[in-house]
N, C-alpha and C. Protein backbone atom coordinates (compact mmCIF):
# COMPACT_ATOMS: atom_id res chain seq x y z
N UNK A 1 16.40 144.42 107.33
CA UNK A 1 16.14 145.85 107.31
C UNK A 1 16.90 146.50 108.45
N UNK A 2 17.36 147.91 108.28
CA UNK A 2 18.44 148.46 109.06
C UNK A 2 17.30 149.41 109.97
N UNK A 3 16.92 149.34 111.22
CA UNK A 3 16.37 150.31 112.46
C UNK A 3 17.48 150.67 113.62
N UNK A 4 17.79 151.60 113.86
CA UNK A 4 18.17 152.28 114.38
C UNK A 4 17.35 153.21 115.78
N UNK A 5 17.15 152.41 116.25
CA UNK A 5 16.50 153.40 118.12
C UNK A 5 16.95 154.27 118.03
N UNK A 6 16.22 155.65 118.97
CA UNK A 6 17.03 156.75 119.30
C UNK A 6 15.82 157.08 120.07
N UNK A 7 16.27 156.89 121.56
CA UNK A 7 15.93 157.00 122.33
C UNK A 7 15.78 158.49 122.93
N UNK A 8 14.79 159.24 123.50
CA UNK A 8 14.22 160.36 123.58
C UNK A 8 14.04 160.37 125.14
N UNK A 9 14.26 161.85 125.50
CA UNK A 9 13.50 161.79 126.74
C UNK A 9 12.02 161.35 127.17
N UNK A 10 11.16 161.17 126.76
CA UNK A 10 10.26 160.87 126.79
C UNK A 10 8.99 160.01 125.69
N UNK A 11 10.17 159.45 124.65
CA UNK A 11 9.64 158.86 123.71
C UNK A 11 11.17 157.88 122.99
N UNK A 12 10.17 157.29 122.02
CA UNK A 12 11.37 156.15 121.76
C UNK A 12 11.42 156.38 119.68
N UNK A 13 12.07 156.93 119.35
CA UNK A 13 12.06 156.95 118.03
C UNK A 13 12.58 156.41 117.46
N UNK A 14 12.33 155.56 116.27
CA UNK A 14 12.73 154.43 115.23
C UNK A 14 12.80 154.79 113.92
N UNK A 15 14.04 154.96 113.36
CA UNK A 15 14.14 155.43 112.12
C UNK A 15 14.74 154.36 110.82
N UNK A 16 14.50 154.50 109.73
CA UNK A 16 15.11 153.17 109.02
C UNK A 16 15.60 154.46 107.46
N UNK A 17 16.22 153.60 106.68
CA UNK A 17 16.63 154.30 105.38
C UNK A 17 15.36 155.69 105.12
N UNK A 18 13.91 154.97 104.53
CA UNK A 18 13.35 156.13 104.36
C UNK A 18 12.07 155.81 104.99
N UNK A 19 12.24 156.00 106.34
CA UNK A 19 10.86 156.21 107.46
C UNK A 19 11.34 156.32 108.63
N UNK A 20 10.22 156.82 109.70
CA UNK A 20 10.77 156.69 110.84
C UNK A 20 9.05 156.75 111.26
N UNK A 21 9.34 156.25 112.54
CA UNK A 21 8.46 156.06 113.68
C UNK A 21 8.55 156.73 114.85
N UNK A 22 7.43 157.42 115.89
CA UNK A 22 8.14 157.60 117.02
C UNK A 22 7.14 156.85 118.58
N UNK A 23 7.21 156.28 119.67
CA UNK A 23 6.56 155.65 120.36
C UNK A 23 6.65 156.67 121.62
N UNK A 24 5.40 157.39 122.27
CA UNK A 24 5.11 157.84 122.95
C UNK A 24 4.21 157.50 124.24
N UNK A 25 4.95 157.00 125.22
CA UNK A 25 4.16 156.64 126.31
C UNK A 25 3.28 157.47 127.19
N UNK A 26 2.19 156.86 127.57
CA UNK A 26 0.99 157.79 128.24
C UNK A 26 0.89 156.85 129.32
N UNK A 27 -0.13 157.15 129.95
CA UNK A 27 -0.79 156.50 131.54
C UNK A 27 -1.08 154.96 130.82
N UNK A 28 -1.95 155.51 129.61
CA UNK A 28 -3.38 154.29 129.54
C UNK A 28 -3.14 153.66 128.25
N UNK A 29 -2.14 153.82 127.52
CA UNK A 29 -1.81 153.77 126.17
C UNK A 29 -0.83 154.41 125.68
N UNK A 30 -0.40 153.63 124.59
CA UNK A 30 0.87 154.54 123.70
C UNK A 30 0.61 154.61 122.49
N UNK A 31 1.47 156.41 122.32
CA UNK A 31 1.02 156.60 120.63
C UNK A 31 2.10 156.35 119.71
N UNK A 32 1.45 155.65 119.23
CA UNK A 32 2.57 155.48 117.71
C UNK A 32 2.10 156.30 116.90
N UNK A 33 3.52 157.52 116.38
CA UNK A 33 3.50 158.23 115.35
C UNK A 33 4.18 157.99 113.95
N UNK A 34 3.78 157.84 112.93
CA UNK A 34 3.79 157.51 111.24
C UNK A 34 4.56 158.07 111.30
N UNK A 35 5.64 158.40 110.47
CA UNK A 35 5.98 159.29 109.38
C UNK A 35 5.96 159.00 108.02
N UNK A 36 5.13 159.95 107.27
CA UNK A 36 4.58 159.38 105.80
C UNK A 36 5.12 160.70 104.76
N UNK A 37 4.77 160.37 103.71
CA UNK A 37 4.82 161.71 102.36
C UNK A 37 3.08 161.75 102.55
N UNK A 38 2.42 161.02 102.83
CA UNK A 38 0.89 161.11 102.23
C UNK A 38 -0.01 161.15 103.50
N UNK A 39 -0.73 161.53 103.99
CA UNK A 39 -1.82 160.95 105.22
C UNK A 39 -2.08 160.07 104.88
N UNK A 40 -2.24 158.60 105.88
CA UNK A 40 -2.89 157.64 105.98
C UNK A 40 -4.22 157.54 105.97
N UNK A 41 -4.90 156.56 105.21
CA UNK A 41 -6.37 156.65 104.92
C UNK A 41 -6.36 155.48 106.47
N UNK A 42 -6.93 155.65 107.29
CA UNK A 42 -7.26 154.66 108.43
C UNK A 42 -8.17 155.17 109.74
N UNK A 43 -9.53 154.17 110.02
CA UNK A 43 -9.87 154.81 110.98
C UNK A 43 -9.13 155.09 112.46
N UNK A 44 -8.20 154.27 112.72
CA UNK A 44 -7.27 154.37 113.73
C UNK A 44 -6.54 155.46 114.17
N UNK A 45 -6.30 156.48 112.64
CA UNK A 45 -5.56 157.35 113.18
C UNK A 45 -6.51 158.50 113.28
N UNK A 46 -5.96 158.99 114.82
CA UNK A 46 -6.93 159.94 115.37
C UNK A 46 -6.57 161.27 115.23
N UNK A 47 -5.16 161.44 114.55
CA UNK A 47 -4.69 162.55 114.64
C UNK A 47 -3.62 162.61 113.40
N UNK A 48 -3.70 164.06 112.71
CA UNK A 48 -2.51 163.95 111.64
C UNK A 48 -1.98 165.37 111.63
N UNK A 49 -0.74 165.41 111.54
CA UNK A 49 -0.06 167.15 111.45
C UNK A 49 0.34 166.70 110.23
N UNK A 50 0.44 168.02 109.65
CA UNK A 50 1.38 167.98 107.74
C UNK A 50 2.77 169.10 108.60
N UNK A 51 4.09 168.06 108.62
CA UNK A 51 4.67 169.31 108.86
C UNK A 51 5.50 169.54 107.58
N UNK A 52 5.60 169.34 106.67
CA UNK A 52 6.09 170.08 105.59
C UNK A 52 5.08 169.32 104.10
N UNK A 53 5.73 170.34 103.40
CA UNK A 53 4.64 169.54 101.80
C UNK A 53 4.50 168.63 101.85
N UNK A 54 5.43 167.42 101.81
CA UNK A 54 5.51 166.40 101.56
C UNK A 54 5.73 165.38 102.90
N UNK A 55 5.59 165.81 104.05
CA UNK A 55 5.40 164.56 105.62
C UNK A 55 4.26 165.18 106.53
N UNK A 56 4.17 164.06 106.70
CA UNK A 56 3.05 164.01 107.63
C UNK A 56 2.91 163.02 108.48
N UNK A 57 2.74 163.60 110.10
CA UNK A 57 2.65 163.01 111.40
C UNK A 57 1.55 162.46 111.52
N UNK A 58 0.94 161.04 111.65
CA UNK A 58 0.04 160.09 111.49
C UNK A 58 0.23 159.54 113.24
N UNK A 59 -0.99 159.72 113.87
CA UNK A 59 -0.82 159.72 115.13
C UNK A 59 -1.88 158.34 115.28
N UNK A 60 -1.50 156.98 116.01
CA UNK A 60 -2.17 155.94 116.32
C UNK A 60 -2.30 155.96 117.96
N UNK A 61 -3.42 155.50 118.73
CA UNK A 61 -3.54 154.78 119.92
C UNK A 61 -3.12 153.59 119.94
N UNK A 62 -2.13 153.04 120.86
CA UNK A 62 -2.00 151.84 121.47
C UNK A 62 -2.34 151.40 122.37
N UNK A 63 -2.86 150.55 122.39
CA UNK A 63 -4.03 150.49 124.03
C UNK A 63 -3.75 148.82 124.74
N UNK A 64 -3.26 148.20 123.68
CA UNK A 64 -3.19 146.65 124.31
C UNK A 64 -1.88 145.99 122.79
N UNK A 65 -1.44 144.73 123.15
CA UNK A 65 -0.65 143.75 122.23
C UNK A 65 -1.42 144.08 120.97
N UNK A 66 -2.80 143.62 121.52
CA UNK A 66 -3.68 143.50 120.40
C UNK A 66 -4.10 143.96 118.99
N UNK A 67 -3.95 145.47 119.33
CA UNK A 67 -3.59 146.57 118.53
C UNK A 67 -2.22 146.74 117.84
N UNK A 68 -1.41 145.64 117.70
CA UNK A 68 -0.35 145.56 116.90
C UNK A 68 -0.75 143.96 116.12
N UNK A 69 -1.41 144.84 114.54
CA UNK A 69 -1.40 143.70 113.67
C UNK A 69 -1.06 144.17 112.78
N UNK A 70 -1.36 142.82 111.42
CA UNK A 70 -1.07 143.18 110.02
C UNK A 70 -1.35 144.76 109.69
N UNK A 71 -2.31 145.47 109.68
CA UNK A 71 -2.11 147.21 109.63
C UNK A 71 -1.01 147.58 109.71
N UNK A 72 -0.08 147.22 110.82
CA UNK A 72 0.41 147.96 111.30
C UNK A 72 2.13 147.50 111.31
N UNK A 73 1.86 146.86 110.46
CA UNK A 73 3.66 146.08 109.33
C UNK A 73 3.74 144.91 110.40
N UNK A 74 2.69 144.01 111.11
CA UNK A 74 3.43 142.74 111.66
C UNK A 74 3.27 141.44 111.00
């Protein structure tokens, strides 16, 4: 699969043919943001913007390794 970084001032965004990701560092945790056509059904995500008809910003906490599993494409 083809990913492509693109590194941000203050975040790390990952884009592929048709998705992208973006990784946002905090003090205590990092957020991983979705990019979807649909909202994610998941209790994890704590936060969702619709920015056009069809995408939507799917906002996750990262808090430890731990929190990166099968959910979450590993």
């Amino acid at each position: 699969m083809g990913y492509t970084p693109e590194e941000k001032k203050t975040s790390v965004h990952v884009k592929a043919k048709s998705a992208s990701a973006g990784i946002h560092a905090r003090k205590d945790y990092l957020t991983l943001q979705i990019v979807t056509d649909t909202p994610l059904e998941s209790p994890r995500v704590f936060k969702v913007n619709r920015v056009s008809a069809n995408r939507f910003h799917n906002h996750i906490h990262i808090t430890s390794d731990k929190d990166i599993d099968r959910e979450l494409g590993q």
